[in-house]
Each structure stands twice: as structure tokens, then as C-alpha cells.
C-alpha atoms as a PDB file:
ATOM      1  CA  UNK A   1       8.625  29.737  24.631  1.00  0.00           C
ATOM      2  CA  UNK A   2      10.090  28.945  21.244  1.00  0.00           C
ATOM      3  CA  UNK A   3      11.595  25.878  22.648  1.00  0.00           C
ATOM      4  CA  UNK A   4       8.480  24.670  23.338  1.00  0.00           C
ATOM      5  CA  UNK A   5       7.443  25.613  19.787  1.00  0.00           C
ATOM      6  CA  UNK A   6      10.365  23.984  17.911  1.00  0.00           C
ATOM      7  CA  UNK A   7       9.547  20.817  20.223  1.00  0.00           C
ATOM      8  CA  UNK A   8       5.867  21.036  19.360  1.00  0.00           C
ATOM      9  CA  UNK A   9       7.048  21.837  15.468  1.00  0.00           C
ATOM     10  CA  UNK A  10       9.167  18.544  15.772  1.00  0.00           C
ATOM     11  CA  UNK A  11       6.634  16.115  17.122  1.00  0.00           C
ATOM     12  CA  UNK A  12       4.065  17.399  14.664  1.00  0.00           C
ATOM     13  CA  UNK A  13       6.387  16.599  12.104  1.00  0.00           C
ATOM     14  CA  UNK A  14       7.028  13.398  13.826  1.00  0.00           C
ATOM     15  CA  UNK A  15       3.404  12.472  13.770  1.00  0.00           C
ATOM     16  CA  UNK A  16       2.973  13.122  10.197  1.00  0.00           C
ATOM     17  CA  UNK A  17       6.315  11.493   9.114  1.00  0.00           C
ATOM     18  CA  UNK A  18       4.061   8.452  11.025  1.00  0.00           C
ATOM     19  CA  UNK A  19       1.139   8.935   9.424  1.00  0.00           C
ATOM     20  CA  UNK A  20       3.149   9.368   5.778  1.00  0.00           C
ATOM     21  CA  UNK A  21       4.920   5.724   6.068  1.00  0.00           C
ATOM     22  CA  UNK A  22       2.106   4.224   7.321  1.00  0.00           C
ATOM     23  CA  UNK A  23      -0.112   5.692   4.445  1.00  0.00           C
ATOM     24  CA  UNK A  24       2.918   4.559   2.280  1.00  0.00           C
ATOM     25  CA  UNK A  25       2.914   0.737   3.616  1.00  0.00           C
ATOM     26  CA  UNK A  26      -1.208   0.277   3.331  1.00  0.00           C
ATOM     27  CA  UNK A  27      -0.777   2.007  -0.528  1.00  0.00           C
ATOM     28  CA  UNK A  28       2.175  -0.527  -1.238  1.00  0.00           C
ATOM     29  CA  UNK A  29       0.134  -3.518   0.655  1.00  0.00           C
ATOM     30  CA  UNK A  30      -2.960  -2.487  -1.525  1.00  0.00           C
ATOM     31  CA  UNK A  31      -0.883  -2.335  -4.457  1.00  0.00           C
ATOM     32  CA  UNK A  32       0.239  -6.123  -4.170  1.00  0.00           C
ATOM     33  CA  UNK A  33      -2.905  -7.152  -3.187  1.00  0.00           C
ATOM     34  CA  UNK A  34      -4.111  -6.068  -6.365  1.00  0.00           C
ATOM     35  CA  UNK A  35      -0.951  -6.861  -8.427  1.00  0.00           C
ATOM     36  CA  UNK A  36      -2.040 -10.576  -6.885  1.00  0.00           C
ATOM     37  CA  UNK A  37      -5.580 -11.173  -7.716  1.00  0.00           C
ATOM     38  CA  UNK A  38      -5.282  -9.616 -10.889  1.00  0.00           C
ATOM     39  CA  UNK A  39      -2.221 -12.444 -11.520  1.00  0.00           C
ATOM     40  CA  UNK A  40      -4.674 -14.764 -10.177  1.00  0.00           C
ATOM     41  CA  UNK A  41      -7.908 -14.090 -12.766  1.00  0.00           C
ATOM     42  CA  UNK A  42      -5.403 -14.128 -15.209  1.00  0.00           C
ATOM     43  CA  UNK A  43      -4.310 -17.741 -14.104  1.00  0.00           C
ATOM     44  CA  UNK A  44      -8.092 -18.995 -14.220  1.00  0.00           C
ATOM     45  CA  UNK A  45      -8.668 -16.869 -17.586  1.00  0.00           C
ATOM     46  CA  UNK A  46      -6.227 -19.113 -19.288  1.00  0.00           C
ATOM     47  CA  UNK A  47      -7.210 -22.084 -17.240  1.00  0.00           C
ATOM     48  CA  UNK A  48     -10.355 -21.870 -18.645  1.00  0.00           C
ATOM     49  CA  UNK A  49      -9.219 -21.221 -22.188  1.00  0.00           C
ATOM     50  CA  UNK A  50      -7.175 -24.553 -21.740  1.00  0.00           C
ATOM     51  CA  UNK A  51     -10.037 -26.046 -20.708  1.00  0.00           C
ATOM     52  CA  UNK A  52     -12.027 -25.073 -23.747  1.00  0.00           C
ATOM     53  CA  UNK A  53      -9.330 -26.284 -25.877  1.00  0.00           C
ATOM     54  CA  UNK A  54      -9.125 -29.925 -24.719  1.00  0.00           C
END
């Protein structure tokens, strides 16, 4: 009986370990995502103050 409770205990903890680094990897994913198309309007901010320059 509490073998079947640590084992239960264990994949529970398994499961949420999961569900932590997969939480983790979408986060960081989102986080670059961002990181890249706020690089990007950047880019095309000064683009188009070259622009108005020349």
C-alpha cells in the first residue's frame, strides 16, 4: 500500500516535472519570439528614419 503511494507520489511528480520544462521551453520560445520582432521593428524604425534622411 505505500509502495503504491510512493510510486503514484513519483509519477505525479514525474508528470509535473513534464509539464514544468515544457511550460519552461514555450516561456523561453515566447521570449525569443518576442526578443525577435521587437529587433525586427527596430530594424524598419531606423530604416525608415534613413529613409527620411536621404
Amino acid at each position: 500500500m505505500a509502495h503504491d503511494k510512493v510510486l503514484e507520489l513519483a509519477r505525479q511528480n514525474g508528470l509535473l516535472a513534464d509539464l514544468l520544462t515544457q511550460l519552461i521551453r514555450e516561456g523561453a520560445r515566447e521570449l525569443v519570439h518576442r526578443a525577435v520582432q521587437l529587433e525586427f521593428q527596430s530594424l524598419l524604425s531606423l530604416y525608415g528614419l534613413v529613409q527620411e534622411k536621404w
